[in-house]
Protein backbone atom coordinates (compact mmCIF):
# COMPACT_ATOMS: atom_id res chain seq x y z
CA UNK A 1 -16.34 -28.41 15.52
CA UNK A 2 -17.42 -25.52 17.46
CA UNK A 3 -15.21 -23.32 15.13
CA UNK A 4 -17.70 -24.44 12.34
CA UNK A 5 -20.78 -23.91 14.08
CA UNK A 6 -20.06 -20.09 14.70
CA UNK A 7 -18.55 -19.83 10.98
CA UNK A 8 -22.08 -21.55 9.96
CA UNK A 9 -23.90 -18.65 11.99
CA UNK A 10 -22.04 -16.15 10.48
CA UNK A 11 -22.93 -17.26 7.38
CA UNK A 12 -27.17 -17.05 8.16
CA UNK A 13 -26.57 -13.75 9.49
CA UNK A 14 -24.91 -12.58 6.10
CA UNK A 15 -27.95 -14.19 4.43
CA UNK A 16 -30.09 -12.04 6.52
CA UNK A 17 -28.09 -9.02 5.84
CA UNK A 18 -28.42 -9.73 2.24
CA UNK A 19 -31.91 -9.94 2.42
CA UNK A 20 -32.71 -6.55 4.06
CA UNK A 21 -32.08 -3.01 2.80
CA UNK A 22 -29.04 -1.94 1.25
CA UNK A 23 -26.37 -0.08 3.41
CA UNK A 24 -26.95 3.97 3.56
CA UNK A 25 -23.14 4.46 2.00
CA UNK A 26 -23.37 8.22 3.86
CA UNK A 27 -23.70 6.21 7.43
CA UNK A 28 -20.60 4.98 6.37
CA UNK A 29 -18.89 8.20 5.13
CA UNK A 30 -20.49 9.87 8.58
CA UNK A 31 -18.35 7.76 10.68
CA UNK A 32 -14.96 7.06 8.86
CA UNK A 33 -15.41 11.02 8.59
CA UNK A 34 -15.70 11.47 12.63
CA UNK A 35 -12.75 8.48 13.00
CA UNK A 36 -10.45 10.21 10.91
CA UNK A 37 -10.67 13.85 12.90
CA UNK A 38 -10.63 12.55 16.12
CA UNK A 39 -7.82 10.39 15.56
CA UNK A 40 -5.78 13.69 14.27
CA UNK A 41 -6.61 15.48 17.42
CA UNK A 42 -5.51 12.69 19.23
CA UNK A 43 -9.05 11.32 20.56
CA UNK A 44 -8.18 7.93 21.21
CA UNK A 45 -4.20 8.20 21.98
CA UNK A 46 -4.63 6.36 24.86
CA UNK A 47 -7.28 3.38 23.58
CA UNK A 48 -4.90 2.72 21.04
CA UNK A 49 -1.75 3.05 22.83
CA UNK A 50 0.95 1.93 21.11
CA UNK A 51 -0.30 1.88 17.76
CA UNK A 52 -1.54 5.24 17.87
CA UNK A 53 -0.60 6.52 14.18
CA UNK A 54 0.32 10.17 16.11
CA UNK A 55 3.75 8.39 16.27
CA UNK A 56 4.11 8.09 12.78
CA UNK A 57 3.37 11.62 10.88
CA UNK A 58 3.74 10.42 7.39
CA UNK A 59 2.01 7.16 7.95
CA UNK A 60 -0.72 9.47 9.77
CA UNK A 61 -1.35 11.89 7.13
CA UNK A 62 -1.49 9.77 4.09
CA UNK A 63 -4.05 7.56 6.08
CA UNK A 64 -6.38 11.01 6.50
CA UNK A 65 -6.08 11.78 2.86
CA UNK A 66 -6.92 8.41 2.13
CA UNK A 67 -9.73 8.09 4.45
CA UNK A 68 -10.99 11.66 4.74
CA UNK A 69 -14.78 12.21 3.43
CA UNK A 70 -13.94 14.59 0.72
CA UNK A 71 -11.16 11.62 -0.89
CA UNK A 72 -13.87 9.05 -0.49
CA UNK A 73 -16.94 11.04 -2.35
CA UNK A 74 -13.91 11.82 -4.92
CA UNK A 75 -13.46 8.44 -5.36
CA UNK A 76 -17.03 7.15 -5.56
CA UNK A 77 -17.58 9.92 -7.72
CA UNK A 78 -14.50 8.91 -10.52
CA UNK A 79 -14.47 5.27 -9.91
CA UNK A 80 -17.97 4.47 -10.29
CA UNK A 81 -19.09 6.07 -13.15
CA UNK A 82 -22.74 6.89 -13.88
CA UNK A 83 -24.83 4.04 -16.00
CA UNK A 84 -26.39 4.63 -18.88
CA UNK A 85 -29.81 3.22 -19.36
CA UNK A 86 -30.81 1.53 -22.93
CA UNK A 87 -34.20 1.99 -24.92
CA UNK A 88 -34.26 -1.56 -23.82
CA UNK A 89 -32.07 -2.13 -20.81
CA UNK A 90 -32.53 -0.41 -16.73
CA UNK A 91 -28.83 -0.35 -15.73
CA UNK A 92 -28.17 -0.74 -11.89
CA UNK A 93 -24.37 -0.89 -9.96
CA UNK A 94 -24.64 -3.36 -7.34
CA UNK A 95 -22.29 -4.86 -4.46
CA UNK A 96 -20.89 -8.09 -5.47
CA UNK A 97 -22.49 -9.00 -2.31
CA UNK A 98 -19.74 -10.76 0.53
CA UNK A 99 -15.98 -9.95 0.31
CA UNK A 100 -12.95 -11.94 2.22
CA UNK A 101 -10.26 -9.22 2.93
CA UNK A 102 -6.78 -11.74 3.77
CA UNK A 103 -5.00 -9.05 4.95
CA UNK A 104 -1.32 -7.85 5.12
CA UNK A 105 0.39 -7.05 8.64
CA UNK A 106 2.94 -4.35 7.05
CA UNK A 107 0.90 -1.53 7.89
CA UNK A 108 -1.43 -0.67 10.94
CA UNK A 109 -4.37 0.28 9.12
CA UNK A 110 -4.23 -1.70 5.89
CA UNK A 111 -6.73 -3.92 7.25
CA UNK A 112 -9.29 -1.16 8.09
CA UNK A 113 -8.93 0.52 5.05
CA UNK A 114 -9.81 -2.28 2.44
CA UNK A 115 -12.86 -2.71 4.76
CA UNK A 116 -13.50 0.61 4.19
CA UNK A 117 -13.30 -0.09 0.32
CA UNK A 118 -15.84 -2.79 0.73
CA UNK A 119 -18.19 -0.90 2.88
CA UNK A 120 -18.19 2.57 0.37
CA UNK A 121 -19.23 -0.16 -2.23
CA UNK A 122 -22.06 -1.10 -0.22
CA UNK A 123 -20.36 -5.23 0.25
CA UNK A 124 -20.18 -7.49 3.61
CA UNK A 125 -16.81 -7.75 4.67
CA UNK A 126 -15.30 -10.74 6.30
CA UNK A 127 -11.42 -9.84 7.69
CA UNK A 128 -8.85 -12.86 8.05
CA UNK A 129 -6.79 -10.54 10.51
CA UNK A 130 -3.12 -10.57 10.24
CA UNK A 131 -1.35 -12.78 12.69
CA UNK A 132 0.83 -9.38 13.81
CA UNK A 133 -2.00 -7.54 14.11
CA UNK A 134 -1.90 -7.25 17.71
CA UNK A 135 -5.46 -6.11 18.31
CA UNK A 136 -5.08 -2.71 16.58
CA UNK A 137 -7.86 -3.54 13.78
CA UNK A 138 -10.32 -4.69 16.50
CA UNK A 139 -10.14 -1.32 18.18
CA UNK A 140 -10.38 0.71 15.33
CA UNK A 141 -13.85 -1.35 14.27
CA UNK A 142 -14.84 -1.29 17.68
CA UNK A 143 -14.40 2.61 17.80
CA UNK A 144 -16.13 2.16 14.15
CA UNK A 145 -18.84 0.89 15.32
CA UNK A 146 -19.59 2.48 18.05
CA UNK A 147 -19.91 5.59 15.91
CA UNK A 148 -22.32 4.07 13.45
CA UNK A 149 -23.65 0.68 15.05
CA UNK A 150 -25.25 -0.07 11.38
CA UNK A 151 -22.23 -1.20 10.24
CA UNK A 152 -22.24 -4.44 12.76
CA UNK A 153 -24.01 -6.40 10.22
CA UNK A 154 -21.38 -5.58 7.62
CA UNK A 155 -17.93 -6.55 8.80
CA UNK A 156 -17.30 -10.15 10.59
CA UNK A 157 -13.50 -9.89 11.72
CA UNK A 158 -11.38 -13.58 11.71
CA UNK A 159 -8.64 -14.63 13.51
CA UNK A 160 -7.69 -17.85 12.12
CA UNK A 161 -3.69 -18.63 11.11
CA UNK A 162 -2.81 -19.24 7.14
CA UNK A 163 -2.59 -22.86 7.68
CA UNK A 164 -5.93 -23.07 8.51
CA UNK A 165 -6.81 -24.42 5.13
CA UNK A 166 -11.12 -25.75 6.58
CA UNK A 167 -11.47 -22.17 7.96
CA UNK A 168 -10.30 -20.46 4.79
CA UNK A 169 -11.91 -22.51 2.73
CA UNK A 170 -15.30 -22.23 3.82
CA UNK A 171 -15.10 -18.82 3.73
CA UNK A 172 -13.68 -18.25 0.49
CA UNK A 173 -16.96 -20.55 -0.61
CA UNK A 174 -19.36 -18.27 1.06
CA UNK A 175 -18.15 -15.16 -0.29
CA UNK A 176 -18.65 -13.60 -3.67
CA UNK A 177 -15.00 -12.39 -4.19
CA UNK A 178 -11.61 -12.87 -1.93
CA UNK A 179 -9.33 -9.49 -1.63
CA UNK A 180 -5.82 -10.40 -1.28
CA UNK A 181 -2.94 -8.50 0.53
CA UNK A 182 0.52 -9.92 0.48
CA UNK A 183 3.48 -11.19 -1.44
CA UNK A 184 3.61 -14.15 -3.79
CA UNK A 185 2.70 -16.79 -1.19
CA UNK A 186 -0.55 -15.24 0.38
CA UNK A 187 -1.73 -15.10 -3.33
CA UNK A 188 -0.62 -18.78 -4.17
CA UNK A 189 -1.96 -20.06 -1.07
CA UNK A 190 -5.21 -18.39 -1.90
CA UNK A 191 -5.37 -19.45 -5.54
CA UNK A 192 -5.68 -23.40 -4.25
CA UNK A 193 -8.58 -22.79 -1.90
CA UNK A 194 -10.55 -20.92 -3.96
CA UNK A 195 -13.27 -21.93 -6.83
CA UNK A 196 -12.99 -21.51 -10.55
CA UNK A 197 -16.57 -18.98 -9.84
CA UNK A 198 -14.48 -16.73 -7.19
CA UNK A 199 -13.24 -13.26 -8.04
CA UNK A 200 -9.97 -12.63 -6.58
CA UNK A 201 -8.24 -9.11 -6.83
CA UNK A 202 -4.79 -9.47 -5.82
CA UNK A 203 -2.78 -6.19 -4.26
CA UNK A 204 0.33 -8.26 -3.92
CA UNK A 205 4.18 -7.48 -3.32
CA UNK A 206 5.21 -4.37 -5.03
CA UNK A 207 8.29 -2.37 -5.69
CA UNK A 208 9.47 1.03 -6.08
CA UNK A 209 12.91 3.06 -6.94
CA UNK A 210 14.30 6.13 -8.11
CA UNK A 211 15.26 7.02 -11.66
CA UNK A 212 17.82 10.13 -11.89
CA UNK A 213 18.54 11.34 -15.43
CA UNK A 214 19.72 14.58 -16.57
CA UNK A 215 22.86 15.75 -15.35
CA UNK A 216 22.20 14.58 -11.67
CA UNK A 217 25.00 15.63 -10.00
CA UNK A 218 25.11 19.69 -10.87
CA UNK A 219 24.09 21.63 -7.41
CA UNK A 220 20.86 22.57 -8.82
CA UNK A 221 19.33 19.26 -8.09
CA UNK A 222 20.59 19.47 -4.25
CA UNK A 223 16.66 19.95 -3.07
CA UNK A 224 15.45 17.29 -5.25
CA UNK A 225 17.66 14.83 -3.61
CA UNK A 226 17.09 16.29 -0.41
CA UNK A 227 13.75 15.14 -0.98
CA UNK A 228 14.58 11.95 -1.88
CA UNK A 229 16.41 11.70 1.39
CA UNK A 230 13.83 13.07 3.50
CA UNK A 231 10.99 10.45 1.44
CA UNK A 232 13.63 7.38 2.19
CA UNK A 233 13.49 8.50 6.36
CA UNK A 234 9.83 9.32 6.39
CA UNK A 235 8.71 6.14 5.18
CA UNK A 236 11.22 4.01 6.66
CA UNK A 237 11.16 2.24 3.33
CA UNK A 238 8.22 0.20 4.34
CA UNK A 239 5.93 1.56 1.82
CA UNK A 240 4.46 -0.14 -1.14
CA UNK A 241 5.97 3.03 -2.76
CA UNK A 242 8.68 3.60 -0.90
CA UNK A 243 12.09 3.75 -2.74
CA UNK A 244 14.21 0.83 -2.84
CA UNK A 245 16.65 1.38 -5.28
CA UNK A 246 17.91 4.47 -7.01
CA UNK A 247 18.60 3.84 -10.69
CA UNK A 248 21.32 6.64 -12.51
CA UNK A 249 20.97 7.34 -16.26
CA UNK A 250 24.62 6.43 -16.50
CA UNK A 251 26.97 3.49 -17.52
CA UNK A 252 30.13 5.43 -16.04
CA UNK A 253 31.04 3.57 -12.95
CA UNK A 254 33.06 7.16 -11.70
CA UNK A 255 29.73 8.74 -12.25
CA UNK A 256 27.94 5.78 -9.73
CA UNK A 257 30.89 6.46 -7.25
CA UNK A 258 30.78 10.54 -7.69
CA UNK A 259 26.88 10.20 -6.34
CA UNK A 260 27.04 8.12 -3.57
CA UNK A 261 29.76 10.02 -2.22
CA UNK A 262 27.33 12.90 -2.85
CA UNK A 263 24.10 11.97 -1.38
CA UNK A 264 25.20 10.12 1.71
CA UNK A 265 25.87 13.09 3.14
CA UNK A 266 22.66 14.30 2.06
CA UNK A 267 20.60 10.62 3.52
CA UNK A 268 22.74 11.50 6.79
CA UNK A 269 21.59 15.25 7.55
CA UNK A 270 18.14 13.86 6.17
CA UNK A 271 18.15 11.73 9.34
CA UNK A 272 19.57 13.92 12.17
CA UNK A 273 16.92 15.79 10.95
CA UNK A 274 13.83 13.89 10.87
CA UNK A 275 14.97 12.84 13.92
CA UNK A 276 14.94 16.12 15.50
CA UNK A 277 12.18 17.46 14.25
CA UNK A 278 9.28 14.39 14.24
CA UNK A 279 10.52 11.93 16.27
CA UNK A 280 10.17 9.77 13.07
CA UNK A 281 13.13 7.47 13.50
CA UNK A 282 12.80 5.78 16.40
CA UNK A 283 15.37 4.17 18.35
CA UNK A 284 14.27 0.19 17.60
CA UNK A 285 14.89 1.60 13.81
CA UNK A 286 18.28 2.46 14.18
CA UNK A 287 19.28 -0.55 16.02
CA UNK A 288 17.51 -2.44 13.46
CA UNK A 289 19.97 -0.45 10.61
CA UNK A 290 23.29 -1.05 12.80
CA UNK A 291 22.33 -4.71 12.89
CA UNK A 292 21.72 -5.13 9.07
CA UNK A 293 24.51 -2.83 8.31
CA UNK A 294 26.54 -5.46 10.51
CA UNK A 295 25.03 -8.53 8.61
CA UNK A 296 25.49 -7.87 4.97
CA UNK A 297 28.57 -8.60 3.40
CA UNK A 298 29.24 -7.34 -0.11
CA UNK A 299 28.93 -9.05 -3.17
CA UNK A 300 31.65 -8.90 -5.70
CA UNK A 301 31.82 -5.54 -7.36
CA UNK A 302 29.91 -3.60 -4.91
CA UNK A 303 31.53 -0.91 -3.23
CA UNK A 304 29.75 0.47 0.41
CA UNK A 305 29.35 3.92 1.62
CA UNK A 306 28.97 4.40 5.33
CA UNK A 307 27.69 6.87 7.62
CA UNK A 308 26.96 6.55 11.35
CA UNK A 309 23.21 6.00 10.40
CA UNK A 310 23.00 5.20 6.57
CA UNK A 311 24.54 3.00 3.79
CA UNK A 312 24.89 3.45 0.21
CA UNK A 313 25.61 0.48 -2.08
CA UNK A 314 26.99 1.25 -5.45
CA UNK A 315 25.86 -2.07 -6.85
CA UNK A 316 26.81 -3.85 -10.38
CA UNK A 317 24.06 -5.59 -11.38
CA UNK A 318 20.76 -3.63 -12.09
CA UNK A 319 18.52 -5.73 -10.41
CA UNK A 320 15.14 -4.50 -8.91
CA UNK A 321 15.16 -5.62 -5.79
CA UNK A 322 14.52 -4.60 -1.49
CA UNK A 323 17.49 -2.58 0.11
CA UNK A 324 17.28 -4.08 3.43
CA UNK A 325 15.29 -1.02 4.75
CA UNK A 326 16.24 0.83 7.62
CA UNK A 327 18.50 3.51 5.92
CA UNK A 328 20.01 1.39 3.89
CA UNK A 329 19.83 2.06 -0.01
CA UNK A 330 21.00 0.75 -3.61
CA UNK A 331 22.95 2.49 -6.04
CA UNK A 332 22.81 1.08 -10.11
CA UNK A 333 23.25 2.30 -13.21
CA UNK A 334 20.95 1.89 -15.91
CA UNK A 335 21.18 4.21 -18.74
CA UNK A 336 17.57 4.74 -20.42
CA UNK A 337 17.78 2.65 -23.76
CA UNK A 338 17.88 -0.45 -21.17
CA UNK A 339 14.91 0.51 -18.85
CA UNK A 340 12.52 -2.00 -20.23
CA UNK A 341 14.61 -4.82 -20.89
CA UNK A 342 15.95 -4.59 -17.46
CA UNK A 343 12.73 -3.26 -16.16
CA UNK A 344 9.93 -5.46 -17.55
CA UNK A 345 10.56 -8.65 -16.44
CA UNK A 346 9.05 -7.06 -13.09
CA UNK A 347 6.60 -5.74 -14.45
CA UNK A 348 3.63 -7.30 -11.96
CA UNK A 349 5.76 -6.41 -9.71
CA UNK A 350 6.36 -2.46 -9.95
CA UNK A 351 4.62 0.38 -8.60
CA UNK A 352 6.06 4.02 -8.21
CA UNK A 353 8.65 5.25 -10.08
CA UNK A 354 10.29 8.72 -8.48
CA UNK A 355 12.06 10.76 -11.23
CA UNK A 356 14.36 13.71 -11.66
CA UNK A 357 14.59 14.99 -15.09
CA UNK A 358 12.63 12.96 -16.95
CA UNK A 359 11.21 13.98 -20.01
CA UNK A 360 8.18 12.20 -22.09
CA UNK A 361 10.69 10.13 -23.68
CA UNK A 362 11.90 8.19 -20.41
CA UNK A 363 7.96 8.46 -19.07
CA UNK A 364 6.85 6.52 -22.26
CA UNK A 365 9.47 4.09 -21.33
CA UNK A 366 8.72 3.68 -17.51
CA UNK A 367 5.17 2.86 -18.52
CA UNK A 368 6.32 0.11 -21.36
CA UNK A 369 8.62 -1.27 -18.84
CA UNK A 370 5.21 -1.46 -16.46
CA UNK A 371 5.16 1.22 -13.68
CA UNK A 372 1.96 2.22 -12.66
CA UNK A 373 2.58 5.58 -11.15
CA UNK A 374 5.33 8.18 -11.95
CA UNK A 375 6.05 10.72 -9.34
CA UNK A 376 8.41 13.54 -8.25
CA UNK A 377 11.26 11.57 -5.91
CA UNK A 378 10.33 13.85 -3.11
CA UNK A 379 6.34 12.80 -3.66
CA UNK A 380 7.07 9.04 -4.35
CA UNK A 381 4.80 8.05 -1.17
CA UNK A 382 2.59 11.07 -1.64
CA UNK A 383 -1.32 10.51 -2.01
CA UNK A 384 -2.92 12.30 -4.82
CA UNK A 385 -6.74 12.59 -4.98
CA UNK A 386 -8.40 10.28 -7.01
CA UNK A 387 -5.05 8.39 -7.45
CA UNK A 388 -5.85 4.62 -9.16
CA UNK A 389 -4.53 1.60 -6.94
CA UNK A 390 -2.00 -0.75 -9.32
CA UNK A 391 -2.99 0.71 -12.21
CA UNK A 392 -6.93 0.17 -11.44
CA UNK A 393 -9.73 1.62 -9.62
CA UNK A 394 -11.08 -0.86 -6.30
CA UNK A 395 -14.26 0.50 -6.02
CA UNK A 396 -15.24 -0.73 -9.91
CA UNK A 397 -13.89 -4.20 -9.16
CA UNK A 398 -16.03 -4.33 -5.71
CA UNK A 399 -19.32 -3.91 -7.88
CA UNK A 400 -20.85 -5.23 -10.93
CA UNK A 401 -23.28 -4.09 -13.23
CA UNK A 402 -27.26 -5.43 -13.78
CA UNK A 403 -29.21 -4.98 -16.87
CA UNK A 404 -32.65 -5.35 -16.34
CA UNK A 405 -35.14 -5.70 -19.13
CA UNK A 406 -38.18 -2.99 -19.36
């Protein structure tokens, strides 16, 4: 009961918000702009303790890119393009109005960052907080608003568990759209709560891999696979684009064998190295590798390839599916002319496709099969300006468009 009362006060204070001026979008920009630099010069190291994103370079730099002013007024500017007015018709973009964020607990700062999306778009923003979230998100608002204490009236944060089907209910009713984060289940789950009259944009589960055509295994491609190998490390293969499986342009089984025994050499130095340089691979990861590496037991046809902190698989089947993480990576062969038979059957499912050697021909076919982004394999988790999310832009789903009559 006394959950509802406060979830029935939140509610009139969104209908006040509503009712008052619209939200000065370069308040916002002001302080995601000062939270961003003072989080690279290490500002609040010790308020965030141990999730300060310092530890995590990669993680670190792709969230500045992401969140720096200039990418922001980049993306307003590209996603939102400018209305046209009628002889007959005043054209205005709105907010949709109220927006319920369920979000994901595989990255630190996912949950700030679609707030961010809804507060650029000028929306309220209601947060069902991860259950692993630990406290991280409410520090980084806190910090948020204490830099621009405007923004109070704009983000309500939520800790209530999935199976709290009342809580999520009522606030999937009060709000105008629901933004999902998560695999398969976090969507379904959301899907029976919600009305027939609520939006819901769904960034679900996605998957990533390698595609090496050409003649792969001459020396000239050594730094492109070194790239690859520094990408898998960096990332930890935790990524929405990080690589899970690396596909060969080959149906020669000698060729499959001739690579692994190739690269894992190259995936080992990769990680002595990171690991000397940036700290990157910490010592939980490793242990969590060993321990996997330990587990698995190979299925018929699969041959392993073992170093003291990386696995190759050379696999059988061509299956897209998750390596395990942790150093740990899978080998098929898929020669081009099968790409989107094998390939589209995941096609909600695919994301960022790293390739070496591909010419137009095998791009066409990536983007029949469904992949949404088509990168260099050491770039695969790189952020471009202006970059589309899934194959859309956010910030044109989080508005609408009013034609008023003159």
């Amino acid at each position: 009961m006394e959950k509802m009362e406060e979830l029935k006060e939140m509610r009139k204070k969104i209908h006040r918000t509503l009712t008052g001026p619209a939200l000065p979008i370069d308040a916002v920009l002001d302080a995601v702009d000062v939270l961003v630099r003072e989080m690279q010069s290490g500002v609040y190291s010790d308020l965030l303790g141990d999730y300060d994103l310092s530890n995590s370079p990669e993680r670190l730099s792709i969230t500045a890119k992401q969140m720096g002013r200039r990418t922001l007024l980049k993306r307003l500017e590209e996603e939102l393009t400018p209305l046209k007015d009628t002889p007959e018709l005043t054209r205005r973009r709105v907010p949709l109005g109220v927006l319920l964020h369920i979000a994901a607990g595989n990255t630190d700062v996912l949950p700030v960052f679609t707030v961010l999306e809804g507060l650029i778009t000028g929306n309220i923003n209601i947060v069902k907080l991860p259950s692993h979230d630990g406290g991280f998100t409410e520090k980084m608002v806190d910090i948020l608003l204490h830099l621009e204490p405007r923004l109070s009236e704009y983000i309500y944060l939520v800790n209530a568990p999935s199976s709290d089907v009342d809580t999520l209910s009522y606030l999937a009713e009060m709000s105008n759209a629901v933004v999902v984060w998560g695999g398969d289940d976090a969507v379904r789950s959301i899907r029976r709560i919600t009305e027939p009259d609520t939006k819901i944009f769904e960034w679900g589960h996605k998957l990533s891999f390698a595609y090496l055509s050409g003649d792969f295994m001459h020396w000239s491609v050594e730094n492109d696979l070194k790239g690859l190998a520094r990408h898998i490390f960096r990332t930890q293969q935790l990524l929405t684009s990080s690589c899970q499986v690396i596909y060969l342009d080959t149906d020669d089984p000698a060729k499959q064998q001739q690579f692994c025994e190739r690269f894992l050499p190259i995936l080992e130095n990769e990680f002595v190295t990171e690991e000397a340089n940036d700290n990157v691979i910490s010592e939980g990861t490793l242990k969590r590798f060993t321990a996997r590496t330990k587990e698995r037991e190979s299925l018929p046809g699969e041959k392993d390839y073992k170093a003291d902190h990386c696995c190759l698989t050379a696999c059988e089947d061509q299956a897209l599916d998750g390596s395990g993480r942790f150093g740990h990576m899978l080998v098929k062969r898929l020669p081009q002319e099968q790409i989107v038979s094998v390939l589209s059957p995941y096609n909600g499912y695919l994301h960022t496709a790293g390739v070496l050697e591909a010419g137009t021909k095998i791009q066409e076919l990536l983007i029949h099969a469904g992949v949404t982004r088509i990168t260099r394999l050491a770039d695969m988790s790189k952020y471009f300006d202006g970059e589309a999310h899934d194959g859309v832009f956010p910030l044109e789903l989080y508005t609408k468009i009013v034609d008023i009559q003159k």
